[in-house]
Protein backbone atom coordinates (compact mmCIF):
# COMPACT_ATOMS: atom_id res chain seq x y z
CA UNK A 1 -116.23 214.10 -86.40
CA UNK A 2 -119.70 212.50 -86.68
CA UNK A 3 -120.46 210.08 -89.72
CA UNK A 4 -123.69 210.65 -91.86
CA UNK A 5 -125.14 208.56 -93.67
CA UNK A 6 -125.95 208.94 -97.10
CA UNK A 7 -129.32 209.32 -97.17
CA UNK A 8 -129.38 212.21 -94.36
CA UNK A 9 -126.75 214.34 -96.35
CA UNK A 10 -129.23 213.77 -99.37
CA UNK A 11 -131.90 215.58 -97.51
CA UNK A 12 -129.72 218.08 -95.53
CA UNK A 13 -128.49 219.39 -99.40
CA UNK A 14 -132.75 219.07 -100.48
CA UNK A 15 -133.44 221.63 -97.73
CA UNK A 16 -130.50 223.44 -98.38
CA UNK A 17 -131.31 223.96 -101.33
CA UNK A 18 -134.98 224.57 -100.50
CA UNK A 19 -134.16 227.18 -98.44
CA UNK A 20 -132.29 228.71 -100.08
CA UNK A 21 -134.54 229.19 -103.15
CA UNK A 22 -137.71 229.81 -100.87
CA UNK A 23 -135.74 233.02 -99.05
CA UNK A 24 -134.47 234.57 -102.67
CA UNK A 25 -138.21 234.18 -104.20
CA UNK A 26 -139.32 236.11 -101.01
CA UNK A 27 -136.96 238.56 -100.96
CA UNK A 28 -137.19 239.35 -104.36
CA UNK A 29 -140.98 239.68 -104.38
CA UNK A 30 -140.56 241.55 -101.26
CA UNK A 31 -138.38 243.96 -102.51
CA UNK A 32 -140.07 244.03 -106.60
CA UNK A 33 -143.74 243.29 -106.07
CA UNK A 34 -145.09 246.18 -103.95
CA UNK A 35 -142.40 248.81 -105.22
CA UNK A 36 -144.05 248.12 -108.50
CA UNK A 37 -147.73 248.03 -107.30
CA UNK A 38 -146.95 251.88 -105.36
CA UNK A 39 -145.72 253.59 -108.15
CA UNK A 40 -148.58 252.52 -110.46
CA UNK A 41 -150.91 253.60 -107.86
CA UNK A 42 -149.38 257.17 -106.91
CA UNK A 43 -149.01 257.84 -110.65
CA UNK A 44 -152.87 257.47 -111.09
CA UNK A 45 -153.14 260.13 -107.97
CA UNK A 46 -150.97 262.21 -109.21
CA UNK A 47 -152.24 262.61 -112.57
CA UNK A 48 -156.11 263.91 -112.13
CA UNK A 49 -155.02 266.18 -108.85
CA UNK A 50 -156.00 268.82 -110.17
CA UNK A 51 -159.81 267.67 -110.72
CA UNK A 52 -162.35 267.57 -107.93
CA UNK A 53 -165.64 267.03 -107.37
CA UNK A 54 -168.49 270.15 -108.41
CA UNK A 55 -165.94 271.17 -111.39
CA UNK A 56 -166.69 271.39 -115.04
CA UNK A 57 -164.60 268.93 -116.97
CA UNK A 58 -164.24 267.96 -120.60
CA UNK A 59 -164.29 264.43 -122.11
CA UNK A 60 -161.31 264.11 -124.07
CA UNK A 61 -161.48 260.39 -125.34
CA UNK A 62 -164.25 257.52 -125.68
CA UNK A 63 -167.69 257.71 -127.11
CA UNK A 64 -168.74 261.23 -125.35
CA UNK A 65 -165.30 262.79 -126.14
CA UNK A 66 -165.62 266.60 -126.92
CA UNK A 67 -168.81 266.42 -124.13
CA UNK A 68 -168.25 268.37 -120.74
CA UNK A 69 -170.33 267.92 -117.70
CA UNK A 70 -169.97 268.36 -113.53
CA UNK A 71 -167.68 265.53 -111.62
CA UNK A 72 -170.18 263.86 -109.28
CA UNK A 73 -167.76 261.13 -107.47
CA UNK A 74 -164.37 260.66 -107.93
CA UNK A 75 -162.39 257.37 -106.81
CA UNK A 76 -158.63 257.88 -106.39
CA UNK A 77 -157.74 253.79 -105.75
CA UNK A 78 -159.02 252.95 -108.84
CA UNK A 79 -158.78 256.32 -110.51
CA UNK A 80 -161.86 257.15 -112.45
CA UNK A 81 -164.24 259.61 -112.13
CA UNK A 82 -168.12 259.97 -112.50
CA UNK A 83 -169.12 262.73 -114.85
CA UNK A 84 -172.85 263.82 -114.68
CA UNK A 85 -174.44 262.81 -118.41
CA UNK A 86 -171.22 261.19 -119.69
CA UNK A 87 -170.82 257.59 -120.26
CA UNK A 88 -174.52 256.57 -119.84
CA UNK A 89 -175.64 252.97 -119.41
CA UNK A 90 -178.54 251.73 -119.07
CA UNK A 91 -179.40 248.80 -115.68
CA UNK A 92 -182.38 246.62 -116.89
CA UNK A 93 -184.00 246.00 -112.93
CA UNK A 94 -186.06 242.80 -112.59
CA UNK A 95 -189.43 243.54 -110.55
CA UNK A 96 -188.99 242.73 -106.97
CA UNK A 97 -192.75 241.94 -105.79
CA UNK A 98 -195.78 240.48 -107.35
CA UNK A 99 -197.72 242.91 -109.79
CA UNK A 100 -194.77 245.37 -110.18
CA UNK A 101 -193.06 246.38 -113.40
CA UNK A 102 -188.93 245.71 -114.77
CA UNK A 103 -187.50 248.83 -116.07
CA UNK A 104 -184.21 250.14 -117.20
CA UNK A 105 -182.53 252.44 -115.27
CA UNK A 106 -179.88 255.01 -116.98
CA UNK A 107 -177.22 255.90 -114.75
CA UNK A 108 -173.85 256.98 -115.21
CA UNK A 109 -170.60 255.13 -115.42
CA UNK A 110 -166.87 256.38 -113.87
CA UNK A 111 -163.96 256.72 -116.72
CA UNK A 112 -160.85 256.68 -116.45
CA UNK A 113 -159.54 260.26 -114.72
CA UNK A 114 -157.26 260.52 -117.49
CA UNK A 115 -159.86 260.90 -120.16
CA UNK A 116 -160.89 264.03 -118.52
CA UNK A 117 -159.17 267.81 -117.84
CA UNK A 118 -160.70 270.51 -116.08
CA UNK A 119 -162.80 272.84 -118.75
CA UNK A 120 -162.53 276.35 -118.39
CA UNK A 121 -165.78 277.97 -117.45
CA UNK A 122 -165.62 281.27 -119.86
CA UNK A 123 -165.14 279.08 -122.98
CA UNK A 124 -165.80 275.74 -122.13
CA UNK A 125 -162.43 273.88 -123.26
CA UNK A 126 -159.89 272.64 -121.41
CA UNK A 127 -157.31 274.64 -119.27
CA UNK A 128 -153.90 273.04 -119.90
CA UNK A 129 -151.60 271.44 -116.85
CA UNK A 130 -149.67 274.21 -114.79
């Protein structure tokens, strides 16, 4: 039997303890963290599947809702989609070389793929979920 002395144990039970802390914070944001992060990204996905880009969709909250227009881009990791005269804003441009002119540029802004269902093309509102 070997002898240690006290201040040795001390620091034996420190990283002990350490160690024992540092491998049940991993493991729990191991097993929590990107469970969490999946599900709130396949739930976006799932949601607008049924939109694409080219079809007719109707606005059905925000500023434009009640508007329809044609889906121009759609991005699935952040889940929004860019509808052609819906959710203008306007880009004031700085001029670039000497003697030319600032303007403000109106493009279009992506909302959120949830604020948006397909629109049926005889009538013009929106077809409900299958």
């Amino acid at each position: 039997v070997t002898m240690c002395s006290g201040r040795s144990l001390i620091t034996m039970r420190f990283l002990f303890l350490f160690l024992v802390l540092v491998l049940d914070a991993g493991l729990s944001l191991q097993l929590h963290g990107p469970r969490h992060f999946a599900c709130r990204r396949y739930s976006v996905c799932a949601m607008g599947a049924s939109v694409r880009t080219g079809d007719n969709v109707q606005i059905l909250a925000g500023n434009d809702k009640g508007a329809s227009g044609k889906v121009i881009s759609i991005n699935k990791k952040k889940g929004t989609v860019t509808v052609e005269g819906i959710n203008m804003q306007s880009k004031h441009m700085k001029p670039m070389k000497e003697g030319d002119t600032g303007r403000i540029l109106k493009r279009e802004a992506p909302i959120h793929i949830s604020n948006v269902r397909v629109a049926d093309p005889v009538d013009d509102e929106p077809i409900a979920a299958e």
